[in-house]
Protein backbone atom coordinates (compact mmCIF):
# COMPACT_ATOMS: atom_id res chain seq x y z
CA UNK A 1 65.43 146.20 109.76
CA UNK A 2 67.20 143.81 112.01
CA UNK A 3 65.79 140.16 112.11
CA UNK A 4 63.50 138.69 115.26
CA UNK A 5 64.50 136.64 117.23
CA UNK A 6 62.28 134.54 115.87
CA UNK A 7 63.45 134.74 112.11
CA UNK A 8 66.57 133.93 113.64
CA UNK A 9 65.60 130.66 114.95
CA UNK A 10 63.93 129.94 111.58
CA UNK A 11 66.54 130.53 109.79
CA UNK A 12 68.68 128.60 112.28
CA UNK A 13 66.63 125.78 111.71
CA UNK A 14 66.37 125.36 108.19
CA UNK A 15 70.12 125.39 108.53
CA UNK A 16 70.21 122.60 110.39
CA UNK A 17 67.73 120.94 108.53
CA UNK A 18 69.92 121.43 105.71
CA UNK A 19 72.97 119.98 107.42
CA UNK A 20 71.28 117.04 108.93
CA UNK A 21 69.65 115.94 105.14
CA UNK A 22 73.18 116.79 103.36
CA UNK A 23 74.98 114.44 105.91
CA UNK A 24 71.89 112.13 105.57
CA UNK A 25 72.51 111.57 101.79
CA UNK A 26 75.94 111.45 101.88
CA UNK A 27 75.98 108.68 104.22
CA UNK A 28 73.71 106.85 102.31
CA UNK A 29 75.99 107.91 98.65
CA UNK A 30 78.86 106.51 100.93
CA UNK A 31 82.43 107.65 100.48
CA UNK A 32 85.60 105.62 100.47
CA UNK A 33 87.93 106.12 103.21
CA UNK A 34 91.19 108.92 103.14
CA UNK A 35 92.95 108.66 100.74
CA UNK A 36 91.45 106.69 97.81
CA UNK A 37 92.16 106.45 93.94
CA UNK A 38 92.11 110.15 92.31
CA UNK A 39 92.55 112.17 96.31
CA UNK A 40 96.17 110.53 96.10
CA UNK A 41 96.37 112.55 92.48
CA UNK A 42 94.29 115.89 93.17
CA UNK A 43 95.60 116.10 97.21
CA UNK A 44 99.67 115.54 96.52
CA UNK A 45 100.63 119.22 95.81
CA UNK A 46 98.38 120.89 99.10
CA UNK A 47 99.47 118.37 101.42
CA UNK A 48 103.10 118.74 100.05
CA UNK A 49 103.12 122.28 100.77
CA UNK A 50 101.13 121.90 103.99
CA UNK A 51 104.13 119.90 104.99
CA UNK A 52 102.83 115.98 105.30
CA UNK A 53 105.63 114.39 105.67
CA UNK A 54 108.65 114.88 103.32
CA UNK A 55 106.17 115.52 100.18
CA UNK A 56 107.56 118.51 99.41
CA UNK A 57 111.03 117.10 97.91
CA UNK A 58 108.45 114.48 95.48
CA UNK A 59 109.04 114.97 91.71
CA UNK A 60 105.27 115.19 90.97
CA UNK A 61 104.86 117.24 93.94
CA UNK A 62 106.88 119.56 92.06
CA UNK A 63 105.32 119.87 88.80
CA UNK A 64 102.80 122.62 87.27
CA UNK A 65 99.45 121.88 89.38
CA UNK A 66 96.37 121.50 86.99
CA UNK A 67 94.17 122.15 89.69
CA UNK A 68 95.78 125.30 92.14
CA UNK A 69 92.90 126.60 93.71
CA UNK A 70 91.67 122.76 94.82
CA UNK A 71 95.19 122.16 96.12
CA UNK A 72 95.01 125.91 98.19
CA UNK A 73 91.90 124.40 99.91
CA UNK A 74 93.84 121.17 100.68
CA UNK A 75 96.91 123.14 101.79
CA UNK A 76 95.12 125.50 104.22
CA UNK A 77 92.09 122.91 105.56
CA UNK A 78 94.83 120.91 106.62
CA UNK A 79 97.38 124.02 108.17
CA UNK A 80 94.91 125.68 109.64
CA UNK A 81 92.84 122.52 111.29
CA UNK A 82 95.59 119.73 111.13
CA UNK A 83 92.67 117.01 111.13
CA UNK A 84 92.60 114.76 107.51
CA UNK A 85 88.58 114.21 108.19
CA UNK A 86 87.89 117.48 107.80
CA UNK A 87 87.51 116.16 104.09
CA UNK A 88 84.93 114.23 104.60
CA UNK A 89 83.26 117.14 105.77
CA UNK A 90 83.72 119.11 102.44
CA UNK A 91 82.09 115.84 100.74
CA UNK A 92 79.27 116.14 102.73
CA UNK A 93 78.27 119.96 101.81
CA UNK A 94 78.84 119.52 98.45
CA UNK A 95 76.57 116.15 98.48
CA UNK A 96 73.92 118.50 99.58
CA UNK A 97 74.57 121.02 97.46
CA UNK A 98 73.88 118.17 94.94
CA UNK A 99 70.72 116.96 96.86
CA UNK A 100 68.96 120.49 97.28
CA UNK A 101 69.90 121.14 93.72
CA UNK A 102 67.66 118.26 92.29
CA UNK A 103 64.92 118.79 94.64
CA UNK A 104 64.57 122.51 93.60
CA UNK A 105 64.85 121.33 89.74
CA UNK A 106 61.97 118.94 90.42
CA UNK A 107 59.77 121.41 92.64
CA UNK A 108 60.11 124.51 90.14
CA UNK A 109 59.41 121.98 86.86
CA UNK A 110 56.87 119.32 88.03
CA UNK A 111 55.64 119.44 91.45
CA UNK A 112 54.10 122.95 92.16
CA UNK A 113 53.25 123.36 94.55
CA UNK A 114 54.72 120.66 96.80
CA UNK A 115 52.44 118.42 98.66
CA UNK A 116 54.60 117.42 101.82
CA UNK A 117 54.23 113.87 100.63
CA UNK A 118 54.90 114.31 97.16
CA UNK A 119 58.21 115.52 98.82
CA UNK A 120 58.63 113.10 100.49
CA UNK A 121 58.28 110.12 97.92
CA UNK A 122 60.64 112.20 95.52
CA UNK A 123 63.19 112.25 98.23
CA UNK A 124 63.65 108.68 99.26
CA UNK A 125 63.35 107.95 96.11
CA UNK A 126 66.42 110.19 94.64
CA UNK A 127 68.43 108.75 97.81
CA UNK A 128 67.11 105.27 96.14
CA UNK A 129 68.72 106.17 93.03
CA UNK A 130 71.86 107.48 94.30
CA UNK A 131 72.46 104.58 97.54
CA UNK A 132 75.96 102.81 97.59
CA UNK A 133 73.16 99.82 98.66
CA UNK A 134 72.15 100.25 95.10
CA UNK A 135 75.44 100.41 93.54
CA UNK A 136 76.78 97.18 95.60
CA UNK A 137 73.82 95.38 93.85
CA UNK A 138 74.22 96.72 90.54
CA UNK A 139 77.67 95.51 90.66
CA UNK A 140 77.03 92.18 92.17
CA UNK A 141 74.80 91.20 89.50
CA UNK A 142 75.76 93.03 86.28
CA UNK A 143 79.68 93.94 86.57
CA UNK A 144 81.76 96.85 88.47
CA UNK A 145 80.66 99.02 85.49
CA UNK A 146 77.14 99.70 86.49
CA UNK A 147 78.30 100.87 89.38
CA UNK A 148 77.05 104.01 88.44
CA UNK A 149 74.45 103.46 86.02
CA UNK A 150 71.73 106.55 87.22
CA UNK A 151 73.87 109.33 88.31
CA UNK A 152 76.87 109.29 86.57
CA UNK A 153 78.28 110.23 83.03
CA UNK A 154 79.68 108.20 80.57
CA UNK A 155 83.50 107.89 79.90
CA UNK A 156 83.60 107.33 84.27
CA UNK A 157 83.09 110.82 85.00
CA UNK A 158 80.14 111.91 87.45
CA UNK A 159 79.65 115.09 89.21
CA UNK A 160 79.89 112.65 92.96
CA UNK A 161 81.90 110.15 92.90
CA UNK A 162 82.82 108.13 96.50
CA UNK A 163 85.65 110.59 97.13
CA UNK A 164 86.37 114.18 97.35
CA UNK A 165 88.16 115.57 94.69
CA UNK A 166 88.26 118.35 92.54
CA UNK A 167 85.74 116.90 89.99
CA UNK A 168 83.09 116.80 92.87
CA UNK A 169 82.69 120.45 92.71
CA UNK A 170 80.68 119.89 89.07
CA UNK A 171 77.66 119.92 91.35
CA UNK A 172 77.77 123.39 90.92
CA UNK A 173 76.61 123.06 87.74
CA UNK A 174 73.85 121.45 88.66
CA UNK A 175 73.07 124.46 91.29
CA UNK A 176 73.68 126.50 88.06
CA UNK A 177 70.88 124.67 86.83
CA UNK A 178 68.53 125.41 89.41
CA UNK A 179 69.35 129.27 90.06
CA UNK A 180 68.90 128.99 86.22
CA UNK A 181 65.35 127.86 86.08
CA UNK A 182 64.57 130.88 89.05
CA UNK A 183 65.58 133.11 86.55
CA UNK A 184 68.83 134.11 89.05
CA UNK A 185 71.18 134.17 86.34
CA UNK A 186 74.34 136.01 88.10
CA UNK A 187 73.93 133.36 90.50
CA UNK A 188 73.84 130.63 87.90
CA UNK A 189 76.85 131.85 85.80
CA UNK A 190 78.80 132.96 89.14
CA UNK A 191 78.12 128.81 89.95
CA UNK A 192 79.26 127.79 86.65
CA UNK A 193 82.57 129.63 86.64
CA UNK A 194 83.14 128.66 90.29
CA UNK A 195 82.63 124.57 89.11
CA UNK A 196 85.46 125.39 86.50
CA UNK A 197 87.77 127.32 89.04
CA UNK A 198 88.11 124.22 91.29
CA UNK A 199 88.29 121.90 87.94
CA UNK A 200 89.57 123.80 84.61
CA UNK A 201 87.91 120.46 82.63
CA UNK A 202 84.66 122.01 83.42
CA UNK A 203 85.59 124.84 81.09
CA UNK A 204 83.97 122.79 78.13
CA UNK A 205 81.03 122.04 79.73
CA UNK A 206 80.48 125.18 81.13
CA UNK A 207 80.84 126.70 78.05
CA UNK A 208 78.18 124.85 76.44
CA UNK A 209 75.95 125.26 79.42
CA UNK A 210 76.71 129.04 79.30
CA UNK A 211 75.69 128.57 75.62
CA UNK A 212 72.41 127.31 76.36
CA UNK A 213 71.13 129.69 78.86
CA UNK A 214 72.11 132.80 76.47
CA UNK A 215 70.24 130.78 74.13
CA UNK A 216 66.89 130.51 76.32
CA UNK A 217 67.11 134.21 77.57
CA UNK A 218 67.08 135.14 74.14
CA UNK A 219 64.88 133.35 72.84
CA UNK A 220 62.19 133.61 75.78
CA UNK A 221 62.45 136.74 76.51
CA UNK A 222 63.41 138.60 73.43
CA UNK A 223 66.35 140.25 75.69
CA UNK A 224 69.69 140.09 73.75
CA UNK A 225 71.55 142.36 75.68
CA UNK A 226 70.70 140.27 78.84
CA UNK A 227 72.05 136.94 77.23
CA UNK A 228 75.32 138.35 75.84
CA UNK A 229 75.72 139.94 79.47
CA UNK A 230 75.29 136.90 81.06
CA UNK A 231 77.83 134.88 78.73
CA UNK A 232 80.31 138.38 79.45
CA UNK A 233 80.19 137.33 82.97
CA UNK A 234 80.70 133.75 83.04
CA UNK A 235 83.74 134.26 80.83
CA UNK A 236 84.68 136.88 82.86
CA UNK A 237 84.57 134.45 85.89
CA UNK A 238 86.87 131.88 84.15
CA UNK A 239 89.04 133.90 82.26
CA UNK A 240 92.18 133.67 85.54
CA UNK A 241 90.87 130.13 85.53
CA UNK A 242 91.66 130.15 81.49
CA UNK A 243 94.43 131.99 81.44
CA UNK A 244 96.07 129.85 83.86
CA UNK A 245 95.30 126.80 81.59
CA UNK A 246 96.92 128.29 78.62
CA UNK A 247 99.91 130.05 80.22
CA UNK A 248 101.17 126.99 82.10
CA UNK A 249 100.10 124.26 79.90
CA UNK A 250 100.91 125.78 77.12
CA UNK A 251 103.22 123.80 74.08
CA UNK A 252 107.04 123.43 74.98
CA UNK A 253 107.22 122.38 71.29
CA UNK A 254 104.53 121.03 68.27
CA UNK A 255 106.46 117.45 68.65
CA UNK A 256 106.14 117.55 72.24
CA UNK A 257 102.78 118.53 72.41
CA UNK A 258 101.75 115.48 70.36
CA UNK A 259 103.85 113.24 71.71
CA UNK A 260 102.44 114.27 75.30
CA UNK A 261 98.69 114.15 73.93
CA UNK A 262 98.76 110.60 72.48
CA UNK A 263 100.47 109.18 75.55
CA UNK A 264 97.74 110.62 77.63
CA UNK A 265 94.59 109.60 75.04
CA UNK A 266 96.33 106.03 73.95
CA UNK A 267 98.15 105.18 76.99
CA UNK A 268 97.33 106.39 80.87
CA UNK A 269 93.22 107.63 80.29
CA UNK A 270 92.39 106.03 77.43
CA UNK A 271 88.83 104.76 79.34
CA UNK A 272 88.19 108.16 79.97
CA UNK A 273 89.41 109.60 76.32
CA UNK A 274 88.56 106.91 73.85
CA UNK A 275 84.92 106.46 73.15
CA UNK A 276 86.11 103.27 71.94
CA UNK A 277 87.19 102.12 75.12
CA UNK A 278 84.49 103.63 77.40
CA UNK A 279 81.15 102.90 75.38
CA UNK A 280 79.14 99.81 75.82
CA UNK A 281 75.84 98.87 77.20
CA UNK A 282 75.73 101.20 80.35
CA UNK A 283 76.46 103.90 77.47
CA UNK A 284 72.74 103.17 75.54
CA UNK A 285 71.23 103.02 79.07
CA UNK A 286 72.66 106.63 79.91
CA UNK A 287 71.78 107.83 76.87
CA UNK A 288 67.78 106.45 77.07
CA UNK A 289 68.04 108.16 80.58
CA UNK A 290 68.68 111.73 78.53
CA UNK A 291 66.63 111.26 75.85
CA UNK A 292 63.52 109.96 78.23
CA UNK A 293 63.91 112.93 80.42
CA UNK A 294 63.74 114.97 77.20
CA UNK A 295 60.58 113.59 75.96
CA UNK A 296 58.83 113.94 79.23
CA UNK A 297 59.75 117.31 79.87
CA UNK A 298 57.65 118.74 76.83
CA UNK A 299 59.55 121.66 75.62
CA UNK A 300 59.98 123.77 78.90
CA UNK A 301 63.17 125.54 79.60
CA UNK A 302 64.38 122.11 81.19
CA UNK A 303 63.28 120.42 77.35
CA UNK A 304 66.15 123.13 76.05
CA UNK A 305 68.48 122.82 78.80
CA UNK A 306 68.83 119.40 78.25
CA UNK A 307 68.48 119.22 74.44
CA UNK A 308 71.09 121.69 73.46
CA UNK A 309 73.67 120.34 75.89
CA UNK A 310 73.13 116.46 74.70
CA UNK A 311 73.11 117.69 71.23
CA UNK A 312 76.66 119.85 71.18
CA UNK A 313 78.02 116.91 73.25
CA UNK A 314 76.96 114.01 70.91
CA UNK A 315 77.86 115.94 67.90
CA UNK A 316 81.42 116.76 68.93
CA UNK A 317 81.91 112.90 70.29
CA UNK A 318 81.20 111.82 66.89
CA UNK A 319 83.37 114.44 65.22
CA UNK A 320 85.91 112.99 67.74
CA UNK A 321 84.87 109.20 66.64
CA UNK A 322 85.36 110.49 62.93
CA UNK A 323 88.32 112.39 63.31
CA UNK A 324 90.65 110.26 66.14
CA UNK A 325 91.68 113.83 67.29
CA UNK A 326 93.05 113.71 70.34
CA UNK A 327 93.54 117.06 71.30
CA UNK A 328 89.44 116.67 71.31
CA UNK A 329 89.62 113.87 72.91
CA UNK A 330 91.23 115.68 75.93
CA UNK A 331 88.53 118.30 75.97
CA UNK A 332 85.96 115.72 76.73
CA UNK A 333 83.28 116.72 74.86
CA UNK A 334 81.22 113.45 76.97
CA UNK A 335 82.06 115.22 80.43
CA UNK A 336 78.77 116.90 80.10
CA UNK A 337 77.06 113.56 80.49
CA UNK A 338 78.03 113.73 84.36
CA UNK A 339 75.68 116.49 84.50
CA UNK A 340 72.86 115.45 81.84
CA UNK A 341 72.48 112.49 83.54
CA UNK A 342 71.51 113.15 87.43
CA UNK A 343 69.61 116.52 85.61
CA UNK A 344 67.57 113.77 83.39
CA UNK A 345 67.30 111.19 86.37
CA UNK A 346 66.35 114.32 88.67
CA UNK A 347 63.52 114.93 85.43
CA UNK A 348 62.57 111.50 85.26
CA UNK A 349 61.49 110.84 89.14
CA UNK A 350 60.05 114.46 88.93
CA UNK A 351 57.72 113.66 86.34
CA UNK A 352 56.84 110.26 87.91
CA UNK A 353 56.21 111.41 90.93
CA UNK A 354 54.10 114.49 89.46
CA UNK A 355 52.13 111.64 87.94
CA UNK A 356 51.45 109.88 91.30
CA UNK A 357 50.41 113.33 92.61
CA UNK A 358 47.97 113.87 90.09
CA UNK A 359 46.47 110.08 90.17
CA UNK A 360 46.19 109.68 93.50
CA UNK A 361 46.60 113.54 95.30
CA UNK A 362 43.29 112.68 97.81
CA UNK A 363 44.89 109.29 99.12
CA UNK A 364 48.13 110.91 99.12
CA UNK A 365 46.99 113.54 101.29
CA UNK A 366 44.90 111.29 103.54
CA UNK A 367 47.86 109.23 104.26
CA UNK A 368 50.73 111.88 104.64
CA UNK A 369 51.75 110.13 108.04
CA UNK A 370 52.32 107.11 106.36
CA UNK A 371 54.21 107.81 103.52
CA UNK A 372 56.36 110.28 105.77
CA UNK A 373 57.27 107.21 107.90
CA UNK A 374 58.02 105.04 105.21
CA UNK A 375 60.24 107.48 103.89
CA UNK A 376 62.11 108.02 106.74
CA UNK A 377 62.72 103.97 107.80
CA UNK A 378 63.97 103.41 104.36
CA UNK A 379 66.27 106.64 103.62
CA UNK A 380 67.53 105.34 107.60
CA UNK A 381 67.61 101.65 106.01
CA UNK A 382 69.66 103.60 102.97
CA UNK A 383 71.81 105.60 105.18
CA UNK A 384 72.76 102.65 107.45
CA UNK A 385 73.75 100.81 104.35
CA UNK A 386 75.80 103.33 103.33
CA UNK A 387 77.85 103.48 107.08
CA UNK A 388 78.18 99.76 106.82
CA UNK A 389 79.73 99.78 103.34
CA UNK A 390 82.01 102.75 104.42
CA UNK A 391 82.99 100.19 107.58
CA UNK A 392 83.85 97.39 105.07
CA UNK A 393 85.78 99.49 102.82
CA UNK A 394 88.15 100.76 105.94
CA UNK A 395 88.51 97.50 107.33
CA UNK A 396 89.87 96.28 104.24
CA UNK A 397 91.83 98.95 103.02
CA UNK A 398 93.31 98.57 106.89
CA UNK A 399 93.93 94.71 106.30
CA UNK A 400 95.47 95.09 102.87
CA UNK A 401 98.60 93.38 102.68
CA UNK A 402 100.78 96.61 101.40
CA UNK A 403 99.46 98.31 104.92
CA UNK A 404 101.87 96.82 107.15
CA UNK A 405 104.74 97.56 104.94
CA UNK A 406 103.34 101.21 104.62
CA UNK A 407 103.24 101.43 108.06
CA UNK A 408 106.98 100.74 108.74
CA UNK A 409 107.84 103.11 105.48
CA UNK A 410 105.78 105.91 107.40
CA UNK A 411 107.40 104.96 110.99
CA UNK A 412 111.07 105.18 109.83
CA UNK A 413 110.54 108.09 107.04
CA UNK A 414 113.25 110.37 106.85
CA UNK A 415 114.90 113.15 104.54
CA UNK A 416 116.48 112.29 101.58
CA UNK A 417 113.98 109.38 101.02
CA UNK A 418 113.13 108.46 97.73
CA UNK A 419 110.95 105.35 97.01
CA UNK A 420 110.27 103.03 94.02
CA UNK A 421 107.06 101.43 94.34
CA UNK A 422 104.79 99.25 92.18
CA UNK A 423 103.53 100.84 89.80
CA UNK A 424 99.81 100.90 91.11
CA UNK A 425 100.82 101.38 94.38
CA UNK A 426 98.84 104.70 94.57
CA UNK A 427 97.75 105.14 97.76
CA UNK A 428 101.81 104.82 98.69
CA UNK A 429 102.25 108.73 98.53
CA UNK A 430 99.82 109.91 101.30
CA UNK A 431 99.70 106.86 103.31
CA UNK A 432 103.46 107.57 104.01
CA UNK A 433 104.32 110.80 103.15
CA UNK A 434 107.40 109.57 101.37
CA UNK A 435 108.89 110.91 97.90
CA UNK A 436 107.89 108.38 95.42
CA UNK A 437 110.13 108.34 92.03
CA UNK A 438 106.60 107.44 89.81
CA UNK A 439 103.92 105.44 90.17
CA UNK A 440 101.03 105.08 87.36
CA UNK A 441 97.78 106.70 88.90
CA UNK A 442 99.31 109.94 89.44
CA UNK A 443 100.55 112.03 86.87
CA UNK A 444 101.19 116.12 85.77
CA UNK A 445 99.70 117.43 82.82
CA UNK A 446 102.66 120.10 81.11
CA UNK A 447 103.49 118.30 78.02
CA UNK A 448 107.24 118.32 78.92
CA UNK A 449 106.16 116.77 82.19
CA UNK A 450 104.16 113.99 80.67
CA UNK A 451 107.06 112.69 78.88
CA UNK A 452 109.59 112.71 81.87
CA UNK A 453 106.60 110.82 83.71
CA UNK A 454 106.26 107.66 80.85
CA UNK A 455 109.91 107.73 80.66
CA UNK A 456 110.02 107.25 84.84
CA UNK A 457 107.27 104.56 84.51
CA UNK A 458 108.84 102.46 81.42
CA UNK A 459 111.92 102.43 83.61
CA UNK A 460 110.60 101.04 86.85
CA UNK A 461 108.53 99.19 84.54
CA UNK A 462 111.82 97.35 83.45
CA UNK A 463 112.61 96.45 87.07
CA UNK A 464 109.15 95.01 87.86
CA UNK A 465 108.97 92.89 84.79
CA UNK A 466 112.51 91.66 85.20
CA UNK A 467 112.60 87.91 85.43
CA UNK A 468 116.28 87.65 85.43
CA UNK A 469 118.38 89.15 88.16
CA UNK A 470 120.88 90.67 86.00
CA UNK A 471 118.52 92.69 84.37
CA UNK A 472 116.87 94.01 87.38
CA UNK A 473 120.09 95.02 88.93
CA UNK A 474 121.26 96.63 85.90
CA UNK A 475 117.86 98.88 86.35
CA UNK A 476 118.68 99.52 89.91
CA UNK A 477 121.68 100.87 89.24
CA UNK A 478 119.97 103.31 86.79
CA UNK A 479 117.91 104.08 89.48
CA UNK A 480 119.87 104.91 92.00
CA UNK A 481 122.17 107.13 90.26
CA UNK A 482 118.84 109.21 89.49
CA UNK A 483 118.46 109.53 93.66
CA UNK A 484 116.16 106.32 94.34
CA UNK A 485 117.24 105.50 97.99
CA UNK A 486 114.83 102.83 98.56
CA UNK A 487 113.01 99.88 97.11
CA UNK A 488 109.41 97.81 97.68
CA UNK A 489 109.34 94.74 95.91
CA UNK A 490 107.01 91.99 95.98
CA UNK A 491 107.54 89.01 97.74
CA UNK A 492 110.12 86.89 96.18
CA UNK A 493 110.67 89.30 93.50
CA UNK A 494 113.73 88.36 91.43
CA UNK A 495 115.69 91.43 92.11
CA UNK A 496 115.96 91.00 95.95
CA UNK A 497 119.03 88.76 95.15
CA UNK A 498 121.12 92.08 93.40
CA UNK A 499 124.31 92.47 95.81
CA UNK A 500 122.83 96.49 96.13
CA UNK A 501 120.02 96.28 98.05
CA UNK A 502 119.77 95.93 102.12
CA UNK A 503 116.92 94.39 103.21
CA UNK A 504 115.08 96.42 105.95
CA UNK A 505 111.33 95.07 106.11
CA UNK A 506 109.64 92.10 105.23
CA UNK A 507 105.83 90.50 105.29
CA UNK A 508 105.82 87.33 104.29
CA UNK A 509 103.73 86.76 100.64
CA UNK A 510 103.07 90.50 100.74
CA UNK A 511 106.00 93.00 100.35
CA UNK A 512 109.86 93.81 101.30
CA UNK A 513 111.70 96.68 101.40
CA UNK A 514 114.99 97.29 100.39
CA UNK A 515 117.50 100.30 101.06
CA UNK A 516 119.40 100.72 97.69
CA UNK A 517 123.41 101.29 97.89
CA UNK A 518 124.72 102.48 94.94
CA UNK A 519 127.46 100.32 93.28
């Protein structure tokens, strides 16, 4: 039968309901402005190929990609529109894929049915929990690391995050989650393989996940066939995404391979690899968040989702803690706290709220209008916060010292260029779409790869650290028979004196540029 008109408009609207609370939140989560921290990483190889600039002659643009299907995304959103914000746009969806995630969690587990201001309370007060306002106070009073404290995992990892990159799309696990607890489990699988399609480290989590719900079906409803099915299709789902993993990154050599791994654990992500580096008090406050949201959800199907996940995840962190593995280390047995934790917080304000419902339903009901209101002025208060903080964070990144010099690097690009930067210069890459010899931030994952990356950053490492001028032209020299044409140094940087370099640019107390002439 072919829809009314009037199903059409329905359905038209609760599209653009959907649109209007996505952008809603996201404003209020707040993102940072193009291009931040891991987007200079994740976005290098699409953009590259989509032509920005002279990318595609970069070394690291020229690596394996970890993440192809991401980088396809970034490659054809920007061929086919040419307009960067169309990122923000992608952040925006997939904050409401996050939003309308949690809120059918809560309504299937606590809150049935609804009451339109139970709804509402819940609402403002996930946006609460999850409001850059919230974060900038956290971190004014207790330290940057509590930035995060109720949606994200431990280790730094967190299914959001205040840019879009490839780790954002672990929100589908959470959607897993909630097609899960309908009891649509092709959709829930389908959701989990697509989470570890856009970001192969989801393939651990998901795997556990996938563990638990084969678990559940089988245990619930006595249907064995049903739960092996289901786990046949999820790894069905992942297997290009696995076999992609293993082909490429597979060992050049045993030696290498280690060598590669502890570099990565010990040296460039040890905050995100070494429990001993990433747990402290934000850690036991995470944790309390799990284990509350397990005691209040009394042995449901949430009780289980949540228990066997935080259970597998603490057990192999300690086998990791007991062992100093590192090739378990890199599987990231913690990553599945980015999704315990909004699933627990998500639990947590379901439950409270489901208290407040049954306490007070009668006054709740008899002052709907109110409570709808004050809902709406403070998610707008929330929101607004969120635009202003976005506002700050452009007008500095625009005032930063580096951005004049980026400007002229950008404005008098050409082919053939090849920069050495500071080594946490990230943002240097997209800003100008100039080839960059290294830089720290951004780095490939083949083991072979690795290796030719630390050596790259120990020597422009050497020329940095130089405090003698003989030493720093001896590394220039190194570099430029290895096809560095150009050079930013800081300010009075002892090398600027070395008889090879031109000066082009220069911002006084901030940066110069130099064009290197090999000797």
């Amino acid at each position: 039968m072919f829809a009314t008109t009037r199903q059409w408009r329905e359905v038209l609207r609760a599209w653009t309901g959907a649109a209007l609370w996505s952008a809603v939140f996201a404003l209020a989560y707040a993102q940072s402005p193009l291009f931040t921290s891991n987007q200079n990483q994740y976005f290098l190889h699409g953009l590259a190929r989509a032509g920005w600039g002279y990318l595609r002659d970069d070394w690291l643009a020229n690596t394996l990609d970890p993440t192809p299907v991401f980088s396809a995304l970034i490659e054809w959103s920007y061929r086919l529109s040419g307009w960067p914000p169309i990122y923000y746009l992608y952040f925006v969806a997939l904050a409401g894929v996050y939003l309308f995630s949690a809120m059918s969690i809560a309504g299937q587990v606590f809150i049935p049915p609804w009451q339109k201001a139970t709804r509402w309370i819940f609402l403002a007060a996930f946006i609460g929990t999850h409001a850059a306002a919230l974060r900038a106070v956290l971190v004014r009073l207790l330290g940057s690391e509590w930035a995060y404290l109720l949606d994200g995992g431990v280790a730094g990892q967190r299914l959001l995050g205040d840019v879009f990159q490839p780790s954002m799309f672990g929100v589908l696990l959470l959607l897993s989650s909630a097609l899960f607890l309908r009891r649509k489990y092709v959709g829930a699988a389908l959701a989990l393989a697509l989470a570890a399609t856009f970001h192969p480290t989801y393939l651990f989590s998901g795997a556990m996940i996938t563990l638990t719900y084969m678990g559940l079906i089988w245990r619930e409803e006595g249907d064995l066939r049903r739960a092996l099915g289901i786990g046949l299709l999820t790894l069905a789902a992942v297997l290009p995404t696995a076999l992609y993993a293993y082909l490429i990154f597979r060992p050049s050599s045993a030696m290498t391979l280690a060598r590669a791994r502890e570099l990565m654990v010990t040296f460039r992500i040890p905050h995100h690899a070494l429990p001993s580096n990433w747990a402290d008090a934000t850690t036991l406050v995470k944790t309390g968040l799990i284990l509350a949201a397990i005691g209040v959800t009394r042995r449901g199907r949430l009780f289980w989702l949540l228990t066997i996940p935080f259970a597998l995840g603490a057990t192999l962190t300690l086998a990791q803690i007991a062992t100093g593995s590192y090739s378990l280390a890199l599987l990231f047995p913690w990553r599945i706290s980015a999704w315990l934790v909004p699933l627990a917080l998500t639990a947590l304000l379901g439950w409270a709220v489901q208290r407040i419902e049954a306490r007070y339903a009668l006054w709740l009901a008899n002052h709907e209008t109110g409570i709808r209101r004050g809902a709406v002025a403070l998610i707008a208060l929330l929101a607004l916060g969120g635009a202003l903080i976005f506002g700050v964070n452009l007008k500095q990144k625009n005032e930063n010292p580096a951005q004049t010099m980026m400007d002229f690097v950008r404005q008098n690009r050409a082919p053939g260029q090849v920069y050495v930067i500071p080594l946490d210069m990230q943002d240097f890459r997209l800003e100008t779409g100039v080839p960059v010899y290294v830089e720290f931030k951004s780095i490939p994952y083949r083991d072979v790869e690795v290796l030719e990356w630390f050596r790259r950053v120990s020597l422009v490492g050497q020329l940095y650290r130089a405090e003698i001028s003989r030493y720093a032209c001896q590394t220039l020299d190194e570099l430029a028979a290895e096809g560095v044409t150009h050079v930013v140094l800081p300010y009075d940087h002892t090398a600027r004196a070395c008889p090879q370099l031109e000066r082009l640019f220069i911002k006084f107390e901030a940066y110069e540029v130099f064009a290197l002439i090999p000797r």
